[in-house]
Structures are given as structure tokens and as C-alpha cells.
Protein backbone atom coordinates (compact mmCIF):
# COMPACT_ATOMS: atom_id res chain seq x y z
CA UNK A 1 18.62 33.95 18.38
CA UNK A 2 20.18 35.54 15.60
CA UNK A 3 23.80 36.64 16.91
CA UNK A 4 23.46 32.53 17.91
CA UNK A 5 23.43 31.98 14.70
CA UNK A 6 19.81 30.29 15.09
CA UNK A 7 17.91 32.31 12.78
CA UNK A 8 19.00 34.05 9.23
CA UNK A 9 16.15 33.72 7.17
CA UNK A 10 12.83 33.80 7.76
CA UNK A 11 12.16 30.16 7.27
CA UNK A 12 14.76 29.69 10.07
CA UNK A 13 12.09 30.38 13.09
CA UNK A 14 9.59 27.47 12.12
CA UNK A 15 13.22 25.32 12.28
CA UNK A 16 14.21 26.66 16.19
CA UNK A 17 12.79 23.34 17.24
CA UNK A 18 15.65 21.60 16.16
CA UNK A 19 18.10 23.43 18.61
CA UNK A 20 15.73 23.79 21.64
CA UNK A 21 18.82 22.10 23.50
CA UNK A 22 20.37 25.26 23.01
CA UNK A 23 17.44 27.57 23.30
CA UNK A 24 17.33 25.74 26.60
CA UNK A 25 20.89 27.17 28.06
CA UNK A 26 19.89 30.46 27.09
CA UNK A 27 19.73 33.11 29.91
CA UNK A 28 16.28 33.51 31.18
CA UNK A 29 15.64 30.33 28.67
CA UNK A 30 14.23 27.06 30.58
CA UNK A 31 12.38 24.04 28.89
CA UNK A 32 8.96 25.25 29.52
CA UNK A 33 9.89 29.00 27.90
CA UNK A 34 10.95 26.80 24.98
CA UNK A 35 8.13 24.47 25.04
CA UNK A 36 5.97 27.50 24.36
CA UNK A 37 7.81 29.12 21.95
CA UNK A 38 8.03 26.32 19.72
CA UNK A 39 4.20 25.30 20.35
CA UNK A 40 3.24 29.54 19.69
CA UNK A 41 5.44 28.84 16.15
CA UNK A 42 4.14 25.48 15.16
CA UNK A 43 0.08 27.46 15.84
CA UNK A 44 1.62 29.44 12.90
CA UNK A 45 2.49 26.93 10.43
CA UNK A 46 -0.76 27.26 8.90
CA UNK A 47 -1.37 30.66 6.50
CA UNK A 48 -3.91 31.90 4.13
CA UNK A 49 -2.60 33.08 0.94
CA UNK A 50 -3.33 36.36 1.42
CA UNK A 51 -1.85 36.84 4.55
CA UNK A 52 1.74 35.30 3.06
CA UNK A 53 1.81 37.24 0.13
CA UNK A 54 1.31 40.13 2.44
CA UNK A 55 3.98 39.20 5.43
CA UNK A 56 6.39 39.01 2.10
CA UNK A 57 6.57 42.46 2.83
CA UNK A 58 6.81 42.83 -0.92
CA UNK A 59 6.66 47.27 -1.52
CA UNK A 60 3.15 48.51 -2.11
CA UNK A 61 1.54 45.15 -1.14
CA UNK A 62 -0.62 45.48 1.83
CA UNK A 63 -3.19 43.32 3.49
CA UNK A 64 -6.11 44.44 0.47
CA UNK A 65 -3.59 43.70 -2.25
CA UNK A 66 -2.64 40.32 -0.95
CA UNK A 67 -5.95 39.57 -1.03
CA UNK A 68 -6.64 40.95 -4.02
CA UNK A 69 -3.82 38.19 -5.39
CA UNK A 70 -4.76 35.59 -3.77
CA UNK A 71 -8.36 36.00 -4.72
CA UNK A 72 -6.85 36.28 -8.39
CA UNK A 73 -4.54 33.01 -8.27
CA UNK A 74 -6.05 31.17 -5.70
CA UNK A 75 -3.18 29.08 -4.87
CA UNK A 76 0.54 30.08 -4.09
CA UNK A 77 1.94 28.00 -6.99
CA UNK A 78 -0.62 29.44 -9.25
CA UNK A 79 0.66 32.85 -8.02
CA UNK A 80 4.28 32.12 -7.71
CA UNK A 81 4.14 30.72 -11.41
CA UNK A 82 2.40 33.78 -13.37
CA UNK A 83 5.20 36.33 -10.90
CA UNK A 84 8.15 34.59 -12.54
CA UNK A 85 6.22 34.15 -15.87
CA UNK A 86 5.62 38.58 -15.48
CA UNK A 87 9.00 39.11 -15.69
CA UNK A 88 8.29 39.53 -19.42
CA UNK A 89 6.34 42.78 -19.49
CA UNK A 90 5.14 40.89 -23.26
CA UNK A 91 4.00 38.06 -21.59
CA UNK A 92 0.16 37.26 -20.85
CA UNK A 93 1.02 36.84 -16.78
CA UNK A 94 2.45 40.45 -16.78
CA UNK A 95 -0.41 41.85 -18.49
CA UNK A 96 -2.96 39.63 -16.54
CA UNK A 97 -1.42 41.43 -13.47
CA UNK A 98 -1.91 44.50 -14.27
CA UNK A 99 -5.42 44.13 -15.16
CA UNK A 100 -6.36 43.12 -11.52
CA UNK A 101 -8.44 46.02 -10.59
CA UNK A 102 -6.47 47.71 -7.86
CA UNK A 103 -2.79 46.17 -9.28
CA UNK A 104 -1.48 49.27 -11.32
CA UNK A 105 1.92 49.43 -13.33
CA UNK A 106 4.10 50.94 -10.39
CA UNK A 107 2.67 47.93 -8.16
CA UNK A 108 2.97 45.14 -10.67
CA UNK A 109 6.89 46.25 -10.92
CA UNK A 110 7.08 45.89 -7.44
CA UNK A 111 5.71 42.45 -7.16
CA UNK A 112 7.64 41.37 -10.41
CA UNK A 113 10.91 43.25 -8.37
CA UNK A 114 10.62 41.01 -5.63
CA UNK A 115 10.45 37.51 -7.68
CA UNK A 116 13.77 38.74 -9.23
CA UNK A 117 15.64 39.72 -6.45
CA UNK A 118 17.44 35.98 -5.17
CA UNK A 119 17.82 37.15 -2.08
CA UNK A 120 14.32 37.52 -1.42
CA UNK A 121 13.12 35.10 -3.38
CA UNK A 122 15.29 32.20 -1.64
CA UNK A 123 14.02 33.51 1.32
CA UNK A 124 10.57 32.95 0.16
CA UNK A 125 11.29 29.32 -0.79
CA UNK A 126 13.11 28.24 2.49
CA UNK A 127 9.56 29.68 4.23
CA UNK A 128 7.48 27.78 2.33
CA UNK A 129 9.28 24.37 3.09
CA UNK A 130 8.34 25.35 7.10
CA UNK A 131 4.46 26.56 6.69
CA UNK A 132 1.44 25.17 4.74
CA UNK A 133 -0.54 28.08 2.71
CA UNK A 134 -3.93 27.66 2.45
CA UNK A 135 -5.50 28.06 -0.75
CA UNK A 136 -7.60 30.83 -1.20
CA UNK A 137 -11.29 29.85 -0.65
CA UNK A 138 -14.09 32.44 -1.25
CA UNK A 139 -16.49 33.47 1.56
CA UNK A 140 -19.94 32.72 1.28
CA UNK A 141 -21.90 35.24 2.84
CA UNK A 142 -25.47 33.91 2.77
CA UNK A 143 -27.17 35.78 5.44
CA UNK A 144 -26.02 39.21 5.23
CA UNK A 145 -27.84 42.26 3.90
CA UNK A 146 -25.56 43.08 1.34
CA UNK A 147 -25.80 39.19 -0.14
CA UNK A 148 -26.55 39.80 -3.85
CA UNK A 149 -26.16 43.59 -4.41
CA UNK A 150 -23.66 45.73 -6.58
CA UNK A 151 -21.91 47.93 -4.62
CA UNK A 152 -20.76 50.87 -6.39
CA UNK A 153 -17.78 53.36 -4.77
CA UNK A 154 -18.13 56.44 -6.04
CA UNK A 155 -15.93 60.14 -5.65
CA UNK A 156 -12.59 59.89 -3.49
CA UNK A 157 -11.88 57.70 -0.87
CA UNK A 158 -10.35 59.26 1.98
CA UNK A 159 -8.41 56.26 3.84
CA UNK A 160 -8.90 52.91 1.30
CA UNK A 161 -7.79 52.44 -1.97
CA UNK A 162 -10.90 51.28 -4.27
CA UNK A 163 -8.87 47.90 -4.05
CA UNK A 164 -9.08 47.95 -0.47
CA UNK A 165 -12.84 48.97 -0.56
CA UNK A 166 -13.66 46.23 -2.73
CA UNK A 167 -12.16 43.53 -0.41
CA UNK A 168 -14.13 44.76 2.41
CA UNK A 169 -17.12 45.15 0.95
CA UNK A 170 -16.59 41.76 -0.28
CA UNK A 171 -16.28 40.24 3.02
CA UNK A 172 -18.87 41.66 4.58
């Protein structure tokens, strides 16, 4: 699709609908092949938060961080707002990023990196025209043993970040 010129962004796969005539002609390419690969992208119009800021593949931000931010902003204009706002380490957003526990300095540079760069960052907008982020909506837990306790992660941690613990724990 791409040396057809179909996709060059990312945002450019939730558009292939618009040339399935071509998709269509395609060797080994028929209309039912194209049928379900347009129904298989439109299933993935819909995204959480966390899991956008974390396809981003922004450096340093995994699946914990993203939902780290997205637990922090709760919505993507709410995010996307205080990243452009960081880009003044003086600023309150820059400092309110950094004091998400499990967001250090090196990280928060990243992130801020990312919003800067126009390449990126156009890419980011011409995705968000083709999918609908959900805001981010805290699990309630009720039933579970852990419902009400303080959870406290002590020594090192051998394969999570205390970030990373946190977020589990939190959805368990």
C-alpha cells in the first residue's frame, strides 16, 4: 500500500476505504479481502487514551506510562494542551509533568521532544481526524480483595518500574 502511494502517514490506513477500487485490482486483492480489511480498520477506530499515547511510539513511553498520562489528563485535548504548554521548562504544565510519579526529567523531555518535532506531531493530528479516543475513565473495582487497601512497593523491582507497578496494582 505504501509504494501505491496509499498510505504515508499513519492516519492514512483508517482513509484506505476511499481507494478500495484500487485495493480491489491488487494481486491476491478481491472485494471480499478488502471488505475485511476495511471492516478489521473501522473495529479500530475506537482507542482509549492510554493506548494512543502509547502506539505514539513516543521514546520511553510504554503501555504503564501512557496510562499513567492518561490517568493524569484524562482526555487527549487535556493532554495534548499541557505537552505543547511543557515546552517551557518554567511553565506550570512542564513542572506538573514531571511530578507524575513515574514521569522523571529524561522522560518528560521525551514526551515534550515529540510535541516539537512537526513531523510527528502532524502525524499525530492527521490520526486523530480518523479515530475517536476515549476519555480516560477510572475502573471501579468493587469486589476485589485489594478494594480499599494501600499498597506499598518496597526494595527493587526486578521487571516493572514502580510506575508500572502502580498501574497494575491499580487495576486489579
Amino acid at each position: 500500500f505504501r509504494d501505491n502511494g496509499l498510505i504515508n502517514m499513519p492516519g492514512d490506513i483508517f482513509r484506505l476505504h476511499k481507494h478500495r477500487k484500487a485495493i480491489e485490482q491488487f494481486e491476491g486483492w478481491g472485494e471480499k479481502s478488502t471488505a475485511n480489511l476495511i471492516a478489521s480498520i473501522d473495529k479500530r477506530r475506537e482507542i482509549s487514551l492510554a493506548r494512543f499515547i502509547y502506539a505514539l511510539g513516543i521514546k520511553q513511553v510504554g503501555q504503564a506510562t501512557g496510562q499513567l498520562l492518561a490517568k493524569h489528563y484524562e482526555t487527549y485535548q487535556d493532554w495534548c494542551d499541557a505537552m505543547l504548554k511543557a515546552a517551557d521548562k518554567a511553565s506550570d504544565s512542564y513542572n506538573e509533568l514531571i511530578s507524575i510519579d513515574g514521569i522523571g526529567i529524561s522522560m518528560a523531555e521525551d514526551i515534550v521532544t515529540f510535541f516539537q518535532q512537526d513531523r510527528k506531531y502532524s502525524a499525530m493530528q492527521g490520526l486523530i481526524e480518523e479515530v475517536n479516543i476515549e476519555n480516560y475513565v477510572q475502573s471501579a473495582v468493587q469486589n476485589s480483595k485489594l478494594s480499599g487497601k494501600k499498597i506499598v512497593f518496597t526494595g527493587t523491582l526486578e521487571t516493572l518500574t514502580r510506575g508500572e507497578a502502580k498501574v497494575r496494582a491499580e487495576a486489579i
